[in-house]
C-alpha atoms as a PDB file:
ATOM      1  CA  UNK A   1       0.000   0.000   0.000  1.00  0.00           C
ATOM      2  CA  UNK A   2       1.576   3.555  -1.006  1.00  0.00           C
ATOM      3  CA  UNK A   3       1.385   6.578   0.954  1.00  0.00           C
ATOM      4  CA  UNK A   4      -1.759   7.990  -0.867  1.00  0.00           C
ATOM      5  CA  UNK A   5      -3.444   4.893  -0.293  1.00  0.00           C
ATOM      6  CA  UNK A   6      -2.723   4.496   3.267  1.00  0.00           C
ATOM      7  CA  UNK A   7      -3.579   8.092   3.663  1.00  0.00           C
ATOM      8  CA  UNK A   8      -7.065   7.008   2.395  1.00  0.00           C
ATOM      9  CA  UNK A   9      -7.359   3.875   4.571  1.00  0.00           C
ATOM     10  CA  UNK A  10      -6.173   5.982   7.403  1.00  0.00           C
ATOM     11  CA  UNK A  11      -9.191   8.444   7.215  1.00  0.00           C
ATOM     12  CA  UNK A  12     -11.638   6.550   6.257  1.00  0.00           C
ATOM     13  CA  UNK A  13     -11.159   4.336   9.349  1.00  0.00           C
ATOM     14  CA  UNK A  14     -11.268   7.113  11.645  1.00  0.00           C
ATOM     15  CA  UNK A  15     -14.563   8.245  10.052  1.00  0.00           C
ATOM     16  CA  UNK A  16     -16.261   4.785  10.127  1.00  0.00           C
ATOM     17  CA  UNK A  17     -15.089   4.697  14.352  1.00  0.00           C
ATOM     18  CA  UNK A  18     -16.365   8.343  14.260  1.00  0.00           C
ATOM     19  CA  UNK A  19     -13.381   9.994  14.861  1.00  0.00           C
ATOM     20  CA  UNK A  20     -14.288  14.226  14.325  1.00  0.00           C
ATOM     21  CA  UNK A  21     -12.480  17.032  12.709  1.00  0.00           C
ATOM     22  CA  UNK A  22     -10.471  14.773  10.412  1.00  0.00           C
ATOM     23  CA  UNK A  23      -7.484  16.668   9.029  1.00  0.00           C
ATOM     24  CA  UNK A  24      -4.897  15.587   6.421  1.00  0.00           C
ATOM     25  CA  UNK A  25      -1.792  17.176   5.902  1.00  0.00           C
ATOM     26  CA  UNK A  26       0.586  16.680   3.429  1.00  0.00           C
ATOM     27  CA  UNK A  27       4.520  17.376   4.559  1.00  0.00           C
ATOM     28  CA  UNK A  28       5.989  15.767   1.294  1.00  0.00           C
ATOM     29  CA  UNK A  29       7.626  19.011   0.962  1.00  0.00           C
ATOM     30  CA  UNK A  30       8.212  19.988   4.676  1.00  0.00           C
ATOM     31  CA  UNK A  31      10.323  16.729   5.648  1.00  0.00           C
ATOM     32  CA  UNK A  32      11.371  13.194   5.175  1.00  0.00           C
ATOM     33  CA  UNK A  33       9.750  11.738   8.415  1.00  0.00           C
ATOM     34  CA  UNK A  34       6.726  11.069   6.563  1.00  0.00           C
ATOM     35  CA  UNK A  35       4.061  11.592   3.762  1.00  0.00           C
ATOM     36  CA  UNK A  36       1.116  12.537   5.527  1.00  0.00           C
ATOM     37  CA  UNK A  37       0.063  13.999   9.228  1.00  0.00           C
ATOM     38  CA  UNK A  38      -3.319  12.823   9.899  1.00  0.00           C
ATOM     39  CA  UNK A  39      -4.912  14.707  12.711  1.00  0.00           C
ATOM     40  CA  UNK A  40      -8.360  13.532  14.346  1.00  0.00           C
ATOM     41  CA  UNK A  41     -10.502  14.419  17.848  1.00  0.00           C
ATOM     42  CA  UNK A  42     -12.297  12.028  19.976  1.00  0.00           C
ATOM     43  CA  UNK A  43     -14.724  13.450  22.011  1.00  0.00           C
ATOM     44  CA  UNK A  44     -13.250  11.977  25.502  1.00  0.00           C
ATOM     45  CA  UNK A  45     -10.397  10.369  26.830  1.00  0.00           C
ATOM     46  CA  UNK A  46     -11.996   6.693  26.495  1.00  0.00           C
ATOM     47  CA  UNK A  47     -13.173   7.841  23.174  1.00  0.00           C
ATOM     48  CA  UNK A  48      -9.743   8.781  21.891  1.00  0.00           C
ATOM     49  CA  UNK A  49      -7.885   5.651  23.000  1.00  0.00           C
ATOM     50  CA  UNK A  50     -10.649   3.824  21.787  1.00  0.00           C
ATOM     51  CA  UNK A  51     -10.060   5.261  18.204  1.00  0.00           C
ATOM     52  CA  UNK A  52      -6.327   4.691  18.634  1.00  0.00           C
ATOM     53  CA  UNK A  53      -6.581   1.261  19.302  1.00  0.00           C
ATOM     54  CA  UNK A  54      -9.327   0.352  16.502  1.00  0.00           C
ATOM     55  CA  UNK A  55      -7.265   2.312  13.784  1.00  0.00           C
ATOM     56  CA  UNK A  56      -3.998   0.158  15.279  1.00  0.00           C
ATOM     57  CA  UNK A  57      -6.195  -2.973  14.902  1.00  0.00           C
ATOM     58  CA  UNK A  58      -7.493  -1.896  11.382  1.00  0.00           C
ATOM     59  CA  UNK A  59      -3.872  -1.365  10.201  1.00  0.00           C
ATOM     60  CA  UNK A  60      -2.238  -4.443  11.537  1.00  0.00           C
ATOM     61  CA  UNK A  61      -5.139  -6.160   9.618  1.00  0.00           C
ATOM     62  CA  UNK A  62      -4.214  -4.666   6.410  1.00  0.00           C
ATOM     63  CA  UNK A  63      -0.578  -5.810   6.972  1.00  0.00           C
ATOM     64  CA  UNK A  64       0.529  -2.362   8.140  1.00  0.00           C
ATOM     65  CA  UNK A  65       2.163  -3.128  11.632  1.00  0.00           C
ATOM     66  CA  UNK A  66       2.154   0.546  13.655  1.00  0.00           C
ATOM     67  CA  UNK A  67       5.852   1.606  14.382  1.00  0.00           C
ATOM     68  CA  UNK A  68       4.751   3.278  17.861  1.00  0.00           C
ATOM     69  CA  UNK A  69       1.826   4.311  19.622  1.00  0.00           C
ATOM     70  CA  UNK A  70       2.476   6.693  22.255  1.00  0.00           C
ATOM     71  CA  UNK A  71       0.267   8.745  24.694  1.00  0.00           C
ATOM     72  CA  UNK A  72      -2.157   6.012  25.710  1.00  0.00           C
ATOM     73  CA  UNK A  73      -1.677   5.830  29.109  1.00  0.00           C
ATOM     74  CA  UNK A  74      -3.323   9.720  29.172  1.00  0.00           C
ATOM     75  CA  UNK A  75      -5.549   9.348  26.427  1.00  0.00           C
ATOM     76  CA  UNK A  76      -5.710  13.160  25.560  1.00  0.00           C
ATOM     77  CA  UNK A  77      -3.038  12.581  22.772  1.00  0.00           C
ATOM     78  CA  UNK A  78      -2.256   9.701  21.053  1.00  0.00           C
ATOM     79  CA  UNK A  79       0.598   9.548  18.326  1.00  0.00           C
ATOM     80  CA  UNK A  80       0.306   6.405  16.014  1.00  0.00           C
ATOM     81  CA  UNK A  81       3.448   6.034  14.011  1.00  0.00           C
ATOM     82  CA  UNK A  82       2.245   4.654  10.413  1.00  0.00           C
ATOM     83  CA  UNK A  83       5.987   4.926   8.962  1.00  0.00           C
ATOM     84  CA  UNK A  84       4.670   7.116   5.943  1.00  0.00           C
ATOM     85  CA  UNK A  85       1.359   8.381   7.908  1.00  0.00           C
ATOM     86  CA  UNK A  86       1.763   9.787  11.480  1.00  0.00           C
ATOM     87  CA  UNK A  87      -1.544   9.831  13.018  1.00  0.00           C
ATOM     88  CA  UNK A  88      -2.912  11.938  15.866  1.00  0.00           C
ATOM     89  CA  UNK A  89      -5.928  11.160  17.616  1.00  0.00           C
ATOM     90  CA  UNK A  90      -6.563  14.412  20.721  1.00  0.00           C
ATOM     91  CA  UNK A  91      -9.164  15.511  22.900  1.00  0.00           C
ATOM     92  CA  UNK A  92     -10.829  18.729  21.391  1.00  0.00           C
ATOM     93  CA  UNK A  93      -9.129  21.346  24.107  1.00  0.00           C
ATOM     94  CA  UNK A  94      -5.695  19.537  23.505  1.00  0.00           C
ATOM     95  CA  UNK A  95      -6.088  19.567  20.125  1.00  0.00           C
ATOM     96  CA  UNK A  96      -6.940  23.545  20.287  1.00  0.00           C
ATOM     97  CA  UNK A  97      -3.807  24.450  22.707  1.00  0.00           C
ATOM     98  CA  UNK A  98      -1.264  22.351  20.176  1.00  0.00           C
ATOM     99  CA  UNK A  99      -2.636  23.704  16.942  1.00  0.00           C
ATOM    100  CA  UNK A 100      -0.696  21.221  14.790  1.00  0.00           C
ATOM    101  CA  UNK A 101      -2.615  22.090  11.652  1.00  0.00           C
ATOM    102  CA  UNK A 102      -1.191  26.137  12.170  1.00  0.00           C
ATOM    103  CA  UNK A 103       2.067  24.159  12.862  1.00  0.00           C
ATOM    104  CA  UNK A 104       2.375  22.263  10.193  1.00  0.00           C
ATOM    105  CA  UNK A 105       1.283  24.990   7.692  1.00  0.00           C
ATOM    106  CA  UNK A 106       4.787  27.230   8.411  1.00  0.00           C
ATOM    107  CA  UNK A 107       6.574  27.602   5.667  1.00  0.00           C
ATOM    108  CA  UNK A 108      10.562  27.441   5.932  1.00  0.00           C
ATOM    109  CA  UNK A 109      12.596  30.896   5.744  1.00  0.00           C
ATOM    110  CA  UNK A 110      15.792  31.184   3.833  1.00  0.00           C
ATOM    111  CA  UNK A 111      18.344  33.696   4.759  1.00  0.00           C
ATOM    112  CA  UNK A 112      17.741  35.772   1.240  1.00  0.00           C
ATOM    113  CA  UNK A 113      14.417  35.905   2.601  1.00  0.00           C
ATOM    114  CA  UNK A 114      14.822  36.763   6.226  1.00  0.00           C
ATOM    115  CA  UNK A 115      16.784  40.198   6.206  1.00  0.00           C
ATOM    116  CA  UNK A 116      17.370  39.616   9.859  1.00  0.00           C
ATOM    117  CA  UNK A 117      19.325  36.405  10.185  1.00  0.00           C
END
């Protein structure tokens, strides 16, 4: 399965375990870590971890074994590493204080461009 497809499998999974707010992001350009950033909100702690751990059981079932999962002892964030898909799954006010999407949408400065540096 290639990035783009994964991508696809990735979101809609998290829509058919109603995950909300589903975001995709694509960092091609940004970095090599990965292809894609998918972030999603539960709409509780049990609800998040529950997403995380359906989408991990989804993926391992398509033959995509998860790199990492991190964050589920909390259960406000949880980071599933996808190799070419990095997936996070946040409560709604975690997900507003982080602001990953503004994050991810900086654009890198050259010097020519930055007079100051």
């Amino acid at each position: 399965m290639n990035s783009e497809e994964l991508q696809e499998f990735v979101c809609d999974t998290l829509e058919g375990i109603k995950a909300k707010d589903i975001e995709v992001l694509d960092i091609r350009k940004m970095t090599t870590m990965a292809d894609f950033i998918v972030v999603a909100s539960g709409t509780s702690g049990r609800h998040v971890s529950s997403v995380a751990d359906r989408l991990v059981e989804a993926a391992k079932a398509e033959g995509v074994q998860p790199l990492g999962v991190e964050g589920k002892e909390g259960s406000e964030w949880v980071l599933i590493d996808l190799n070419d898909i990095i997936v996070h799954v946040m409560q709604p006010a975690t997900r507003d204080f982080y602001k990953l999407e503004d994050l991810w949408s900086m654009r890198p400065t050259t010097i020519a461009e930055n007079p100051n540096a």
